[in-house]
C-alpha atoms as a PDB file:
ATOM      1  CA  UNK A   1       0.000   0.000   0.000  1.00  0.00           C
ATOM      2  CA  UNK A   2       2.887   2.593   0.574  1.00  0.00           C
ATOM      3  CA  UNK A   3       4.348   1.589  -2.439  1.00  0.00           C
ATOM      4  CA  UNK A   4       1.499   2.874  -4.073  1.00  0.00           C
ATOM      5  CA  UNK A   5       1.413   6.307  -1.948  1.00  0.00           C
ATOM      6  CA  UNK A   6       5.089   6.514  -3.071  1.00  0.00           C
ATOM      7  CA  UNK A   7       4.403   6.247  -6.206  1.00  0.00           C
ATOM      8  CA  UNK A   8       1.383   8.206  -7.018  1.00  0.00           C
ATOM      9  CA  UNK A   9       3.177  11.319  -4.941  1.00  0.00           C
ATOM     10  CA  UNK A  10       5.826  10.995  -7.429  1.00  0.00           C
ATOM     11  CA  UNK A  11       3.160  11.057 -10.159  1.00  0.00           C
ATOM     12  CA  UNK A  12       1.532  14.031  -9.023  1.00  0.00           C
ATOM     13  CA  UNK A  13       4.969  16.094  -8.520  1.00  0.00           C
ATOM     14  CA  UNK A  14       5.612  15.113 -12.529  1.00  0.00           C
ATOM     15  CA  UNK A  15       2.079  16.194 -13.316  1.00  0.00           C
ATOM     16  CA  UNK A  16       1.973  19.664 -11.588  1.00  0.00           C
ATOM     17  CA  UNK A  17       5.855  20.557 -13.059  1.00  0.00           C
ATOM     18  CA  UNK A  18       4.469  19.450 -16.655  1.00  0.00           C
ATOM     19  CA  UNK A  19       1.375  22.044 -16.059  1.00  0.00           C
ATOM     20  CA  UNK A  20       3.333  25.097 -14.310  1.00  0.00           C
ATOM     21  CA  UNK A  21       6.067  24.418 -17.226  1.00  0.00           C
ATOM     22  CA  UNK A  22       3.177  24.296 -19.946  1.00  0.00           C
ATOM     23  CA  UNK A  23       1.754  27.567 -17.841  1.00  0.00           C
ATOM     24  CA  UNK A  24       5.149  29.178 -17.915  1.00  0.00           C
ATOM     25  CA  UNK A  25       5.315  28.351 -21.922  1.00  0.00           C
ATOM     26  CA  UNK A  26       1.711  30.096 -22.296  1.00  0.00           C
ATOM     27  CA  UNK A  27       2.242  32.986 -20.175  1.00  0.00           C
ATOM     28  CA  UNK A  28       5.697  33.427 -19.775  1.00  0.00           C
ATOM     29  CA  UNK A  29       5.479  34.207 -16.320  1.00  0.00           C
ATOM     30  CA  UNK A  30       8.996  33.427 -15.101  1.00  0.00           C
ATOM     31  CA  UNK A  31       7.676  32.660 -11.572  1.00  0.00           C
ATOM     32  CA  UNK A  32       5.745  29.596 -13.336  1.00  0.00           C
ATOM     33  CA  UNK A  33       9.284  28.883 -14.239  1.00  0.00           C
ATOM     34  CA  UNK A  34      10.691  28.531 -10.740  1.00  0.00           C
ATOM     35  CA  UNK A  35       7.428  26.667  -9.678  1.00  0.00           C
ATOM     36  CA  UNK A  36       8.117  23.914 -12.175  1.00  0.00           C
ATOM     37  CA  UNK A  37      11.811  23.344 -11.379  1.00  0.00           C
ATOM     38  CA  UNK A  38      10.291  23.158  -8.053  1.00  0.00           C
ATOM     39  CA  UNK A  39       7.806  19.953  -8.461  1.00  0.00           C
ATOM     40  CA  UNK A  40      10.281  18.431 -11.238  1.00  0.00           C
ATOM     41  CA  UNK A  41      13.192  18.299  -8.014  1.00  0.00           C
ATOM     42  CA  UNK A  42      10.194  16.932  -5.754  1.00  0.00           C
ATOM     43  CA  UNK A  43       9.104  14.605  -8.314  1.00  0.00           C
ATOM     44  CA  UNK A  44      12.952  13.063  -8.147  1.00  0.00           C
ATOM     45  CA  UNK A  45      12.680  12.852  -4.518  1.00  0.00           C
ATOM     46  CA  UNK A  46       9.499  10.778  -4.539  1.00  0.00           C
ATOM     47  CA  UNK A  47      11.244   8.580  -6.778  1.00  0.00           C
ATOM     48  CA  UNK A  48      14.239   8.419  -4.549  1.00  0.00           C
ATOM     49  CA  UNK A  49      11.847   7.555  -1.631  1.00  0.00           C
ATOM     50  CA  UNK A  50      10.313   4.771  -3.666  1.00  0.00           C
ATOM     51  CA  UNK A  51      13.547   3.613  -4.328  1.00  0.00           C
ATOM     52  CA  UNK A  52      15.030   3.680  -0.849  1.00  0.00           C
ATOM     53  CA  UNK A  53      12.040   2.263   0.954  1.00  0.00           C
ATOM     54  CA  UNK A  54      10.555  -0.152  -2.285  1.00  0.00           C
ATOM     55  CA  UNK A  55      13.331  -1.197  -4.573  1.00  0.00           C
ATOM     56  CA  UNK A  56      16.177  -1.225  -2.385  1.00  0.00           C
ATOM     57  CA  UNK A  57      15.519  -1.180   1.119  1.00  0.00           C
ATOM     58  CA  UNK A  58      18.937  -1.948   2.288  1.00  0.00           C
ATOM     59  CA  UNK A  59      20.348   1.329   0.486  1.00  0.00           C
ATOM     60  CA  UNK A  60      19.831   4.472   2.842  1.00  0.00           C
ATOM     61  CA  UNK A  61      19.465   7.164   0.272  1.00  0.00           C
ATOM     62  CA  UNK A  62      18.282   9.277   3.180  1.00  0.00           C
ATOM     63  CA  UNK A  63      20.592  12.130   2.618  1.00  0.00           C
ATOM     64  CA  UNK A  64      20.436  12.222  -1.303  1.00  0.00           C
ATOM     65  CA  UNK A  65      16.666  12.577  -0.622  1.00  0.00           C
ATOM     66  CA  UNK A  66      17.265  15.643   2.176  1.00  0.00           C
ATOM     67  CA  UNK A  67      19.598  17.156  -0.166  1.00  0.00           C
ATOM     68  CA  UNK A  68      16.966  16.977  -3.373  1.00  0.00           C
ATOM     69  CA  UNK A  69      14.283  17.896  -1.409  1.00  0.00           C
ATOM     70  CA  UNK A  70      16.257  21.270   0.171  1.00  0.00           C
ATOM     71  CA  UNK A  71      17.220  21.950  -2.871  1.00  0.00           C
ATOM     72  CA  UNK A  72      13.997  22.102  -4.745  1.00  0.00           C
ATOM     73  CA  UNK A  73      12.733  24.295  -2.001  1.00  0.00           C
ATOM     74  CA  UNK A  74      15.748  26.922  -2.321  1.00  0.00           C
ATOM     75  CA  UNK A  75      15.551  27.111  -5.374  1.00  0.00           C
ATOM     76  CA  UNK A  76      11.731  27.866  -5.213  1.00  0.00           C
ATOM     77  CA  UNK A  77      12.145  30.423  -2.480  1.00  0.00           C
ATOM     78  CA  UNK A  78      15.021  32.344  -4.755  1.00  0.00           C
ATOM     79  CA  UNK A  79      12.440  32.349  -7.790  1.00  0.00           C
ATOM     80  CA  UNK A  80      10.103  34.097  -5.034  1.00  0.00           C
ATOM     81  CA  UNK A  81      12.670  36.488  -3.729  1.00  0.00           C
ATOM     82  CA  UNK A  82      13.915  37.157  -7.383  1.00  0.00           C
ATOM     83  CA  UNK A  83      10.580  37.718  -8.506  1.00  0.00           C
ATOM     84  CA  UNK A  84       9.174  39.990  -5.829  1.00  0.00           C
ATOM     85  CA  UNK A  85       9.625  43.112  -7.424  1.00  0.00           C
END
């Protein structure tokens, strides 16, 4: 049953970054822009989780995942910061 959480999470971050980059294509609205990088660096940590807990249990990608998952969000809040004119 987690398995399937995992996986649909990871679905759902791949789904919302292919709409805010379609958005940011339509509109050009570079905050769109950040928004997408955003959910595309989530969507690779929900993978990494259903990696680490599905696939390979034994592996501890724990950090990888902190670092992907920080990083989306920093680079989210400097798109906000940058774009708060």
């Amino acid at each position: 049953m987690a398995s399937a959480v995992y996986l649909l999470c990871a679905i759902m971050s791949i789904a919302c970054s292919a709409l805010l980059f379609r958005g940011f294509t339509a509109n050009r609205s570079r905050l769109l822009a950040w928004s997408g990088v955003c959910f595309a660096g989530l969507a690779i940590n929900n993978v990494l989780l259903f990696m680490d807990r599905v696939l390979m249990p034994d592996v501890d990608l724990m950090l990888l995942r902190a670092f992907t998952a920080v990083g989306s969000l920093m680079i989210l809040l400097f798109g906000l910061v940058w774009e708060s004119k």
